[in-house]
C-alpha atoms as a PDB file:
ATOM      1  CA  UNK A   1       0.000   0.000   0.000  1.00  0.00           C
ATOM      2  CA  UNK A   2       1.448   3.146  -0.768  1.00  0.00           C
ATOM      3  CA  UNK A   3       0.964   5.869   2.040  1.00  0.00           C
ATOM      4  CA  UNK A   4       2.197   9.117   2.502  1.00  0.00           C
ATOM      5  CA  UNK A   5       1.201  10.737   5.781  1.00  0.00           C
ATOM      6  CA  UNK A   6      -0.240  14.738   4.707  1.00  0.00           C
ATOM      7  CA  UNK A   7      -3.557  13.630   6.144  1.00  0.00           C
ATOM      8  CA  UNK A   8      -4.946  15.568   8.982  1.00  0.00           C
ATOM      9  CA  UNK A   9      -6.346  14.962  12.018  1.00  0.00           C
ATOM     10  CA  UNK A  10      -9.304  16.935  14.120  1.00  0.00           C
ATOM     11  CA  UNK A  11      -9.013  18.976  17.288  1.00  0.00           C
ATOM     12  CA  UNK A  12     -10.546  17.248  20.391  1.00  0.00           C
ATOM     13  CA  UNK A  13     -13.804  17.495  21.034  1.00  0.00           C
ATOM     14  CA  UNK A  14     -14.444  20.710  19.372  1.00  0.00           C
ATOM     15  CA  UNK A  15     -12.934  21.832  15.762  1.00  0.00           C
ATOM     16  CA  UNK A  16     -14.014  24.385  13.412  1.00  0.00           C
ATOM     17  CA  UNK A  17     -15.995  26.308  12.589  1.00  0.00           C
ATOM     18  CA  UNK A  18     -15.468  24.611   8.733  1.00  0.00           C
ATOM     19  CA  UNK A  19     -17.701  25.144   5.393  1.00  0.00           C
ATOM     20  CA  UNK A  20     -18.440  21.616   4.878  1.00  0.00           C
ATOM     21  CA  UNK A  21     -19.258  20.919   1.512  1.00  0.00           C
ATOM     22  CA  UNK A  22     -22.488  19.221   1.871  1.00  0.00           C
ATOM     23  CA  UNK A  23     -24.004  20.514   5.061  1.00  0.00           C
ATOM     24  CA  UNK A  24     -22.843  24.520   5.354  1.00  0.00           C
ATOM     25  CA  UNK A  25     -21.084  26.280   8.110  1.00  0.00           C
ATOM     26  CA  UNK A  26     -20.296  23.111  10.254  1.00  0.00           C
ATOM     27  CA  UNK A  27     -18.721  23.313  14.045  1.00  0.00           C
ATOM     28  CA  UNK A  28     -17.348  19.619  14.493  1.00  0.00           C
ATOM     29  CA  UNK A  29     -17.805  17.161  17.397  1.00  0.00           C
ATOM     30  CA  UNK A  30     -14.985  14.891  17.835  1.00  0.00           C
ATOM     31  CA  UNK A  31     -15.416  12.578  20.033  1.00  0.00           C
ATOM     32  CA  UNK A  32     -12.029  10.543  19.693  1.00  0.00           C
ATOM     33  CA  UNK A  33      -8.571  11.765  21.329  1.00  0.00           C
ATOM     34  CA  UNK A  34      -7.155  14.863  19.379  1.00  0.00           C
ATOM     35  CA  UNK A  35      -3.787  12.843  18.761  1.00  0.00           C
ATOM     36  CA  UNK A  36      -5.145   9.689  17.226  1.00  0.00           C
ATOM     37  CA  UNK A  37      -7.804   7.728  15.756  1.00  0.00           C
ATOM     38  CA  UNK A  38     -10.242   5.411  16.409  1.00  0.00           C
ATOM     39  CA  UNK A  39     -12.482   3.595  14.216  1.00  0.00           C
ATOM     40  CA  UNK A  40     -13.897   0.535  14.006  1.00  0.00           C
ATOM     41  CA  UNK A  41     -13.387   1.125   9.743  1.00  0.00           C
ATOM     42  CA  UNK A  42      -9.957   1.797   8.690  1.00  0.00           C
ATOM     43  CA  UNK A  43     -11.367   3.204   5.038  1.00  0.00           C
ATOM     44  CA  UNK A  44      -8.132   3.688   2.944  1.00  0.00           C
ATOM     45  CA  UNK A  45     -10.224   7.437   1.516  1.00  0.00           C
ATOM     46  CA  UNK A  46      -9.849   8.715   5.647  1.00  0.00           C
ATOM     47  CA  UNK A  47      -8.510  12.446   5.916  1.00  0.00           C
ATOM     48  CA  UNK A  48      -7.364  11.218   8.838  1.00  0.00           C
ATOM     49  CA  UNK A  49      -5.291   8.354   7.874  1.00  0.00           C
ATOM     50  CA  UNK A  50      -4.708   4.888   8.414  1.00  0.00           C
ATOM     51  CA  UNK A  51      -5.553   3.562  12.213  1.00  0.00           C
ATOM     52  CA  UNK A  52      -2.259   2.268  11.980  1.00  0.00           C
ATOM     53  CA  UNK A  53      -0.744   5.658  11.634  1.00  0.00           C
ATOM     54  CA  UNK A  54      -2.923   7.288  13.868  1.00  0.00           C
ATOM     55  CA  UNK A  55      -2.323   4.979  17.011  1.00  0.00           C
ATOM     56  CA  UNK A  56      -3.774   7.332  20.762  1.00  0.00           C
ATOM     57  CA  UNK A  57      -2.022   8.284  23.410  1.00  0.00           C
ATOM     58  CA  UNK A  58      -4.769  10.654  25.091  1.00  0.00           C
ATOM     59  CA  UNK A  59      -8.329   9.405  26.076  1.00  0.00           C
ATOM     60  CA  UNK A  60     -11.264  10.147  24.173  1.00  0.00           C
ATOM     61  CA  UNK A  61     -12.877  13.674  25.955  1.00  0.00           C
ATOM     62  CA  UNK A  62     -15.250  12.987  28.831  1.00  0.00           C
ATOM     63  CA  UNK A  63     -19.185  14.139  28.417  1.00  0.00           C
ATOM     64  CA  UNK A  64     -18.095  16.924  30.504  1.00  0.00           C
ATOM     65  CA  UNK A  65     -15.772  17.677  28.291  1.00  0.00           C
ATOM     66  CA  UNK A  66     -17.473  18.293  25.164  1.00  0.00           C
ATOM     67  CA  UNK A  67     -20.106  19.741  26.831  1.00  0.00           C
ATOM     68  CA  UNK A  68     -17.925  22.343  28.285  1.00  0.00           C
ATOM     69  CA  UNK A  69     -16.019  22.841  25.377  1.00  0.00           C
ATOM     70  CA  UNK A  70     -19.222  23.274  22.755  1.00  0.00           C
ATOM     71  CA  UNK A  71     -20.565  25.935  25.133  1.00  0.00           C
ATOM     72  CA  UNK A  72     -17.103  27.878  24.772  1.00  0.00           C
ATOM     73  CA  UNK A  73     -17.235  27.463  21.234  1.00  0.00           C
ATOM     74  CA  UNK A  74     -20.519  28.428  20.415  1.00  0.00           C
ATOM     75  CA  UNK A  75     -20.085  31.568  23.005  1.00  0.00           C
ATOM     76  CA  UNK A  76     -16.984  32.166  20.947  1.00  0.00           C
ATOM     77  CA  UNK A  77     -19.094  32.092  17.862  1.00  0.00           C
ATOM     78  CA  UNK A  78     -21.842  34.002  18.770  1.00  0.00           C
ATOM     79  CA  UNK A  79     -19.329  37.407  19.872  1.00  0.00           C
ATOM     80  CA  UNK A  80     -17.588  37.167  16.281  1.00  0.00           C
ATOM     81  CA  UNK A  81     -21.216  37.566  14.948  1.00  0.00           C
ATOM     82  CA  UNK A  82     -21.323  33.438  13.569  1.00  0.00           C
ATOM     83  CA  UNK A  83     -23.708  31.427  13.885  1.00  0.00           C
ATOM     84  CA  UNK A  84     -23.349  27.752  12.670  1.00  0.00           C
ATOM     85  CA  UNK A  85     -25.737  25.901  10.313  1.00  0.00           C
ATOM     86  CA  UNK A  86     -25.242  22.564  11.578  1.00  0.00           C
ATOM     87  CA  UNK A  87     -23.253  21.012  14.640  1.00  0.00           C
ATOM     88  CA  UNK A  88     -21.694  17.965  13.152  1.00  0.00           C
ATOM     89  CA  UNK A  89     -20.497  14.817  15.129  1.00  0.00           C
ATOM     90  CA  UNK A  90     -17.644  13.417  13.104  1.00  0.00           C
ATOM     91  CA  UNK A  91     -14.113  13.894  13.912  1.00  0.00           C
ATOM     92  CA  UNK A  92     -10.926  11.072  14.045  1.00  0.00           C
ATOM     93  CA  UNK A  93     -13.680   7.851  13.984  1.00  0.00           C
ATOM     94  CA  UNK A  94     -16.895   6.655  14.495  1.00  0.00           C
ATOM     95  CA  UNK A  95     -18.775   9.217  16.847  1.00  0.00           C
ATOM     96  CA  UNK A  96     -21.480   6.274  17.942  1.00  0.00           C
ATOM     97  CA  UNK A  97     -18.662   4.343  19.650  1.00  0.00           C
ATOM     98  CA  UNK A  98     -18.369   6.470  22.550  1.00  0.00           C
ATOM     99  CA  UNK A  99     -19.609   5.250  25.569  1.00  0.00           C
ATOM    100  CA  UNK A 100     -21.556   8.473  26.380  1.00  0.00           C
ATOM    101  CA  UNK A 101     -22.562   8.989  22.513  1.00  0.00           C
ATOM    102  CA  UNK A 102     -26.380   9.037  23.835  1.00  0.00           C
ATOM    103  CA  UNK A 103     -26.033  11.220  26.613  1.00  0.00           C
ATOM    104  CA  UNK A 104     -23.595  13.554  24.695  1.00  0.00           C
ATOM    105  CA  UNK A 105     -26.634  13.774  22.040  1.00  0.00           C
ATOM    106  CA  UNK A 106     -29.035  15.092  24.571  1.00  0.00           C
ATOM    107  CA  UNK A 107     -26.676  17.525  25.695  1.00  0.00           C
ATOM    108  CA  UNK A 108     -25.857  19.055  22.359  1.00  0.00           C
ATOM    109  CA  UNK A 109     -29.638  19.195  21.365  1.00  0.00           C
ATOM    110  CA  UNK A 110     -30.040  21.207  24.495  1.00  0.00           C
ATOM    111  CA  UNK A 111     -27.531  23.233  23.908  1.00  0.00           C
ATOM    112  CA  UNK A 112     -28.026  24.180  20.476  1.00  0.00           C
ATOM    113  CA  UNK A 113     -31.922  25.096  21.551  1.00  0.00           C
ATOM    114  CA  UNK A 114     -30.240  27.199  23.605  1.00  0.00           C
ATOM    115  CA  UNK A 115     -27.772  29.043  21.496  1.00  0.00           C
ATOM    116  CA  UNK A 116     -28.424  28.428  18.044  1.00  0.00           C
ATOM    117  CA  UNK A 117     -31.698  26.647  17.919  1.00  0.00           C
ATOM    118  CA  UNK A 118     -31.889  27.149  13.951  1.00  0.00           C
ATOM    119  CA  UNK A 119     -29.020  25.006  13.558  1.00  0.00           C
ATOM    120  CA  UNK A 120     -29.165  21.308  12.566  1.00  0.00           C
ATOM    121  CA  UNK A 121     -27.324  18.397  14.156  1.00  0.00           C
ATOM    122  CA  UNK A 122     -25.927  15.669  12.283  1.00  0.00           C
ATOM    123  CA  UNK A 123     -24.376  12.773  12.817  1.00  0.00           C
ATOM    124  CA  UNK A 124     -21.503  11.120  10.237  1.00  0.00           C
ATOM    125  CA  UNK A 125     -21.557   7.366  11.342  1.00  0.00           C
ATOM    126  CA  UNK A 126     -20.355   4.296   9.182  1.00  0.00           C
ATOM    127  CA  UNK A 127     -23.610   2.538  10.580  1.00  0.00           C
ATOM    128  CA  UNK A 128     -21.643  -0.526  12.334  1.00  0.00           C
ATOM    129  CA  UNK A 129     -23.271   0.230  15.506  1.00  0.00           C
ATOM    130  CA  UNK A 130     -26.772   1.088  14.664  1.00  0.00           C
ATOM    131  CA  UNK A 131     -28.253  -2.225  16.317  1.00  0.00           C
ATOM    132  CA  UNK A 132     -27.371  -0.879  19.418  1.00  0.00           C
ATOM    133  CA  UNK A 133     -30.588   0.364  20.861  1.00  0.00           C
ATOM    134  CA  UNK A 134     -28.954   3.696  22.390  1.00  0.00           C
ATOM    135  CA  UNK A 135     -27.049   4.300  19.642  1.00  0.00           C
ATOM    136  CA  UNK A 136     -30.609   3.697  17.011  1.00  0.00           C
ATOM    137  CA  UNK A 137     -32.399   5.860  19.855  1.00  0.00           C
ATOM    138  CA  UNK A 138     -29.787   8.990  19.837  1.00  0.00           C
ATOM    139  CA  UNK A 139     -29.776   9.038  15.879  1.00  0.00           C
ATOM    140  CA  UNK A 140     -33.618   9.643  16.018  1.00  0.00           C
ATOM    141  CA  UNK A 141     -33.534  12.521  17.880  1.00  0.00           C
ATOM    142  CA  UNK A 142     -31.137  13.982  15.368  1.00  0.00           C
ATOM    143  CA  UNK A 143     -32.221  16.125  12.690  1.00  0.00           C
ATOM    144  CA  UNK A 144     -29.378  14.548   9.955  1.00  0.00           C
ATOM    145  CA  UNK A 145     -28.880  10.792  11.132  1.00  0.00           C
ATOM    146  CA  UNK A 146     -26.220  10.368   7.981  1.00  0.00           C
ATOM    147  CA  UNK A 147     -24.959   6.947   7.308  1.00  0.00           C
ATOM    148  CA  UNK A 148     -22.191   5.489   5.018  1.00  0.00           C
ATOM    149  CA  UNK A 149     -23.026   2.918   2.681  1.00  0.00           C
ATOM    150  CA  UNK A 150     -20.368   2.795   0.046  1.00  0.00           C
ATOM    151  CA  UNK A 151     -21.347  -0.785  -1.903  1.00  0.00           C
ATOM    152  CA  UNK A 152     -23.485  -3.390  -1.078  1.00  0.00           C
ATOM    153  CA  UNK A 153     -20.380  -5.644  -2.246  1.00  0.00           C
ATOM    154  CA  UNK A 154     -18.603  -7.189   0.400  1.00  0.00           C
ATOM    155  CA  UNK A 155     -15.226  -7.799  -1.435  1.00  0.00           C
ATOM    156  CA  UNK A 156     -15.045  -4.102  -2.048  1.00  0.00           C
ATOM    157  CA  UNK A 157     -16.097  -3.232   1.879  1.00  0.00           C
ATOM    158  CA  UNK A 158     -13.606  -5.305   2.984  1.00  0.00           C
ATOM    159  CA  UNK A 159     -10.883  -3.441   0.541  1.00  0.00           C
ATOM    160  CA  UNK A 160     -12.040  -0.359   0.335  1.00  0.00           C
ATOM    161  CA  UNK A 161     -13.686   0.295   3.977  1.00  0.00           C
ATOM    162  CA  UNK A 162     -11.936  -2.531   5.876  1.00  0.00           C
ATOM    163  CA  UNK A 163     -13.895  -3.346   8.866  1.00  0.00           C
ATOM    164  CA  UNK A 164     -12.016  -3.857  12.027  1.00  0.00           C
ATOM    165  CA  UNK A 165     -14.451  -6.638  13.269  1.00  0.00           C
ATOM    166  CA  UNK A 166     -14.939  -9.935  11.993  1.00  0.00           C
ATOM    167  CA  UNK A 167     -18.323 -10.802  10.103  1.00  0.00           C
ATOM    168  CA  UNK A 168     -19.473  -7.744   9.164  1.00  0.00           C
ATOM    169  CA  UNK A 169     -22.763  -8.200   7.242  1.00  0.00           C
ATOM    170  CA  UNK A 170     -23.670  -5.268   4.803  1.00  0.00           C
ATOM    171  CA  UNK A 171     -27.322  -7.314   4.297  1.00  0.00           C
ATOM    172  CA  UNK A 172     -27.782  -6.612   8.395  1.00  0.00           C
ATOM    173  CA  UNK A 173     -26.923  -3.211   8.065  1.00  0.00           C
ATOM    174  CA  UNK A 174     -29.125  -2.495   5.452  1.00  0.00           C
ATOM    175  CA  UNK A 175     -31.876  -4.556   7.316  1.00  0.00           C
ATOM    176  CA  UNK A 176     -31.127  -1.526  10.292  1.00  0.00           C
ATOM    177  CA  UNK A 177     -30.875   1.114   8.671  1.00  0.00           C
ATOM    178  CA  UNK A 178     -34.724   0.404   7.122  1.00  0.00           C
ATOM    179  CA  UNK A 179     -36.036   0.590  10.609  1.00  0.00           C
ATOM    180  CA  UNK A 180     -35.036   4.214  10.813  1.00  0.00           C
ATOM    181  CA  UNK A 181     -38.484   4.429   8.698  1.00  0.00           C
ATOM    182  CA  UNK A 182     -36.833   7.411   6.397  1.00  0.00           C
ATOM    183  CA  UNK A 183     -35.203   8.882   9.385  1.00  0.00           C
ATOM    184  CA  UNK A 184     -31.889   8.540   7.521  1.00  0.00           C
ATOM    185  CA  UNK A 185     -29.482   9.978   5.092  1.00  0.00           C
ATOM    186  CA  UNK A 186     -27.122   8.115   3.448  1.00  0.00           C
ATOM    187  CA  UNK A 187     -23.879   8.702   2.144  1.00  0.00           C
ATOM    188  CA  UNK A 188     -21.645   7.305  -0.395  1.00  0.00           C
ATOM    189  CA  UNK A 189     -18.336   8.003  -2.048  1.00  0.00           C
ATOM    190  CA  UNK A 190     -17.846   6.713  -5.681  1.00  0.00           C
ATOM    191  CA  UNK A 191     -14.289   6.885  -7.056  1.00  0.00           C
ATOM    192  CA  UNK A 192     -11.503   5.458  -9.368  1.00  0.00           C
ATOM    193  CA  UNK A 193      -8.282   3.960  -8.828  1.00  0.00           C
ATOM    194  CA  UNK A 194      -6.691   0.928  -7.215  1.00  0.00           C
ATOM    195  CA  UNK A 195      -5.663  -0.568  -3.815  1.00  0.00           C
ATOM    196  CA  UNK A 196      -2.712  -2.502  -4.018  1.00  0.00           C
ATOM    197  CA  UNK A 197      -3.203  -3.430  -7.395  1.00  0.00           C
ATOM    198  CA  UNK A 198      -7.013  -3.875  -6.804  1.00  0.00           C
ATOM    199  CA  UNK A 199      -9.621  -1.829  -8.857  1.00  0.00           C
ATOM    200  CA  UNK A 200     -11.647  -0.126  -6.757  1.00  0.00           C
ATOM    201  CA  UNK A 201     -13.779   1.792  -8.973  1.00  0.00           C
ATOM    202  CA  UNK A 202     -17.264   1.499  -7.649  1.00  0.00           C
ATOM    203  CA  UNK A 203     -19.119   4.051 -10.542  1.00  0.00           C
ATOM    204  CA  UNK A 204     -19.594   0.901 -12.805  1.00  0.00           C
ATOM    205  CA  UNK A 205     -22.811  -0.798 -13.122  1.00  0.00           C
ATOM    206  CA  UNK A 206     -22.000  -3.984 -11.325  1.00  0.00           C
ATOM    207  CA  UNK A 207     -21.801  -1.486  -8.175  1.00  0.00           C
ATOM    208  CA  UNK A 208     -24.165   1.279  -8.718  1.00  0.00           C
ATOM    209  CA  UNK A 209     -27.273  -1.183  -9.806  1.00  0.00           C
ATOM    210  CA  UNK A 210     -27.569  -3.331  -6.471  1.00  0.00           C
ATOM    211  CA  UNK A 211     -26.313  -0.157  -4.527  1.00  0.00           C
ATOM    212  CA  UNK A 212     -29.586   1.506  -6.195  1.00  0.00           C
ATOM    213  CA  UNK A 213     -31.729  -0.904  -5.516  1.00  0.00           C
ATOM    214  CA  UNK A 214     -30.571  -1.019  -1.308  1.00  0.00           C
ATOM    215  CA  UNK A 215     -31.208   3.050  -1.362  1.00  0.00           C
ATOM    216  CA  UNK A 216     -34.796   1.688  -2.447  1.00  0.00           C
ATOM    217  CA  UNK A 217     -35.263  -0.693   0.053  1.00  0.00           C
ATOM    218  CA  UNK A 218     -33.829   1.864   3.099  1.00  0.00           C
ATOM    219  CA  UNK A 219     -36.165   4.470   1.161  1.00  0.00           C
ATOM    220  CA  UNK A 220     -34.210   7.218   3.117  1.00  0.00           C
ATOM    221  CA  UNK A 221     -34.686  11.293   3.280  1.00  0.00           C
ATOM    222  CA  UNK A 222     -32.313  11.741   1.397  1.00  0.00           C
ATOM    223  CA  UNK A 223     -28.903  10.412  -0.392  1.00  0.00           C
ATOM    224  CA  UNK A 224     -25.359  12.649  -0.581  1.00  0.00           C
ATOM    225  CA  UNK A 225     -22.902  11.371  -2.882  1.00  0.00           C
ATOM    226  CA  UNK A 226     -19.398  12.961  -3.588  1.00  0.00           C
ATOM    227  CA  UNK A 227     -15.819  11.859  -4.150  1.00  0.00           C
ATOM    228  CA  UNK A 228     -12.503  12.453  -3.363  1.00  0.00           C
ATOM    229  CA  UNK A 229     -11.703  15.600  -1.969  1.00  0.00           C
ATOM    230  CA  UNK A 230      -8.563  16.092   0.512  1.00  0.00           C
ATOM    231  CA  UNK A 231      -5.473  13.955   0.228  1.00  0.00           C
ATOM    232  CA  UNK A 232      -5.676  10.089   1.466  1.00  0.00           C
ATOM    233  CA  UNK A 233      -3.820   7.555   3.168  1.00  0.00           C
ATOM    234  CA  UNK A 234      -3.632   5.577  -0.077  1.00  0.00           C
ATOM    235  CA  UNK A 235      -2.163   7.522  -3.168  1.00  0.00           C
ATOM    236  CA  UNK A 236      -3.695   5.608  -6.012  1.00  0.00           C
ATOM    237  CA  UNK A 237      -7.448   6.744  -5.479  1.00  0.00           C
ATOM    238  CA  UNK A 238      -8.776   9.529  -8.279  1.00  0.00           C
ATOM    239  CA  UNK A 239     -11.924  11.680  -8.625  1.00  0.00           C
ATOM    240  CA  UNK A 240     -14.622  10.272  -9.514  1.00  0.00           C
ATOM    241  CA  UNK A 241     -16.001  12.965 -12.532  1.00  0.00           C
ATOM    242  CA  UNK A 242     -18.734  14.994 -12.561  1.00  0.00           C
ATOM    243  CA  UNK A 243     -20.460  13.452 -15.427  1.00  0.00           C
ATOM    244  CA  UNK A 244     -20.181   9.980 -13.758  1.00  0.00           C
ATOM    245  CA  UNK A 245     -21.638  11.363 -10.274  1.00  0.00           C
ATOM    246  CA  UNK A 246     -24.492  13.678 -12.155  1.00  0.00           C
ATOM    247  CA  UNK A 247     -25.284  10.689 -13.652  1.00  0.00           C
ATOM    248  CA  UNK A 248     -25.846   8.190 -10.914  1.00  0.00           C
ATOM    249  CA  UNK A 249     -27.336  11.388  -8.969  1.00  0.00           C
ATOM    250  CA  UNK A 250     -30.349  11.529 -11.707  1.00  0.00           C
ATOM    251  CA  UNK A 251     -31.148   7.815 -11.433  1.00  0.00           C
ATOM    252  CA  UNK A 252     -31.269   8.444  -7.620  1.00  0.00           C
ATOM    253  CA  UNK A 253     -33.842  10.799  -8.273  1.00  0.00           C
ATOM    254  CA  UNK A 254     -35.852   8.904 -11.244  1.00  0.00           C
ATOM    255  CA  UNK A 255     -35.957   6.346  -8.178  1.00  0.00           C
ATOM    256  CA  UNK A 256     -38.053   9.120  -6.597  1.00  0.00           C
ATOM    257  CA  UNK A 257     -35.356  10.425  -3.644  1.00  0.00           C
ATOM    258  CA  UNK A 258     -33.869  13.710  -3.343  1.00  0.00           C
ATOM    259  CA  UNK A 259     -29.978  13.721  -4.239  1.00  0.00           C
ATOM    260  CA  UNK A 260     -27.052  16.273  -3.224  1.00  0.00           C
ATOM    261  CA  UNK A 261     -23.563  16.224  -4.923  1.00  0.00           C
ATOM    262  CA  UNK A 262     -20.150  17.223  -3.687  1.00  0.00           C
ATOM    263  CA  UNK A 263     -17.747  17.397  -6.611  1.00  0.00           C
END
C-alpha cells in the first residue's frame, strides 16, 4: 500500500468552525482523542489516515468535556457575529462508539436550543453500531442521522472500507438502517483507482445497480454522494467525474429520492 502521511487529524472534542461541503457552516464534534484515531473502519479514503498511523495516546474527551467545550465554542461564535448551520459529530472515527454517545446527544440538542436553535445536528456514522438500541435511539432525535453505505459488495467493503471486526454483514446493516423508517441519510463516495493493485472503482454498473436498488429498500430522506476531496492515506485513489456522479445522482432521483452532490 502506498501511504504518505499529509492527512490531517481533528481537534478534540471541538474543531471548526469549517464550510463543509455538503451541510454549510459546520462546528465539528470529535469525540475521539485529538492525537489519534479510532475507528472501528480503517477506510483507505480517511482524511485522517490509516488507524495504523494514527495509534492514541490521550483518552477520548469525557461528556463533561465536550459539553464544556461546545458551550465555549458556540459563546466564541456568537461574539464574532457566527452562527453555525449545523453542529456535526464526526471527527478522528466513528462518533457512535463512545460510551456516552447518547447522553452527549441530549446535551448538544439542548444546547443548540439554547444558542443556536436554527441550527441542525448531524451525525456522520459508518452505521456498524446502529443495532445498538442507544445508539438507534440517539440518531432519532437527530435532525441529519447520515450513514455510510459505500457498496453493497462485500469484497469491495472489505478493501475499500476494511472493517475492524470480523463478520461484518452489509445485508444486516441495510436490514437496520430500514427501521429508521426514512429517518436517515445516506452517504456514499464513488471513485476510481486501485488498492494494491485492486480496482476499486465502484461508478460501474455492477456497483451502482444493487447499490440503487438497497437506497430503495432503506427508502431514506435523502442520499449525498461525492468523491474524493482532501489527500488520502492511499495515493492511487482519483476523482470520480462529474459526469459519472451527475449521472448516478439523476437515477437516484428517477428512483423518486432527493440527491445532493459534492464534486
Amino acid at each position: 500500500m502506498h501511504t504518505i502521511m499529509t492527512t490531517s487529524l481533528h481537534h478534540s472534542p471541538i474543531y471548526g468552525p469549517v464550510h463543509s461541503r455538503r451541510l454549510g457552516l459546520s462546528l465539528g464534534i470529535n469525540l475521539m482523542p485529538g492525537d489519534g484515531k479510532i475507528c472501528n473502519f480503517d477506510c483507505v479514503y480517511c482524511e485522517c489516515g490509516t488507524n495504523g498511523q494514527r495509534h492514541t495516546v490521550l483518552p477520548r474527551p469525557t461528556r463533561q468535556d465536550v459539553s464544556a467545550a461546545l458551550e465555549q465554542a458556540l459563546n466564541i461564535m456568537l461574539s464574532e457575529g457566527k452562527v453555525p448551520d449545523v453542529l456535526t459529530f464526526a471527527g478522528n472515527g466513528e462518533p457512535t462508539a463512545h460510551p456516552d454517545f447518547a447522553a452527549i446527544v441530549d446535551d448538544t440538542i439542548s444546547m443548540r436550543n439554547r444558542y443556536c436553535p436554527n441550527a441542525r445536528i448531524s451525525v456522520l456514522s459508518n452505521a456498524t453500531l446502529i443495532g445498538r438500541p442507544d445508539v438507534f435511539s440517539a440518531l432519532m432525535k437527530v435532525d441529519d442521522n447520515i450513514l455510510k453505505l459505500d457498496t453493497v459488495d462485500t469484497y469491495y467493503i472489505y478493501k475499500v472500507n476494511r472493517p475492524q471486526q470480523h463478520g461484518f454483514d452489509i445485508g444486516n446493516t441495510i436490514e437496520l438502517m430500514r427501521k429508521f423508517n426514512g429517518h436517515v441519510i445516506i452517504q456514499t463516495i464513488f471513485m476510481k483507482g486501485d488498492v494494491e493493485g485492486d480496482d476499486v472503482d465502484n461508478t460501474s454498473e455492477q456497483f451502482v445497480a444493487p447499490w440503487l436498488d438497497a437506497i430503495r429498500s432503506i427508502a431514506p430522506s435523502k442520499v449525498m454522494i461525492y468523491t474524493i476531496d482532501r489527500d488520502t492515506p492511499v495515493k492511487t485513489l482519483r476523482k470520480a467525474d462529474k459526469a459519472t456522479l451527475d449521472g448516478i445522482s439523476a437515477r437516484v432521483v428517477a428512483a423518486g429520492f432527493e440527491c445532493s452532490v459534492a464534486y
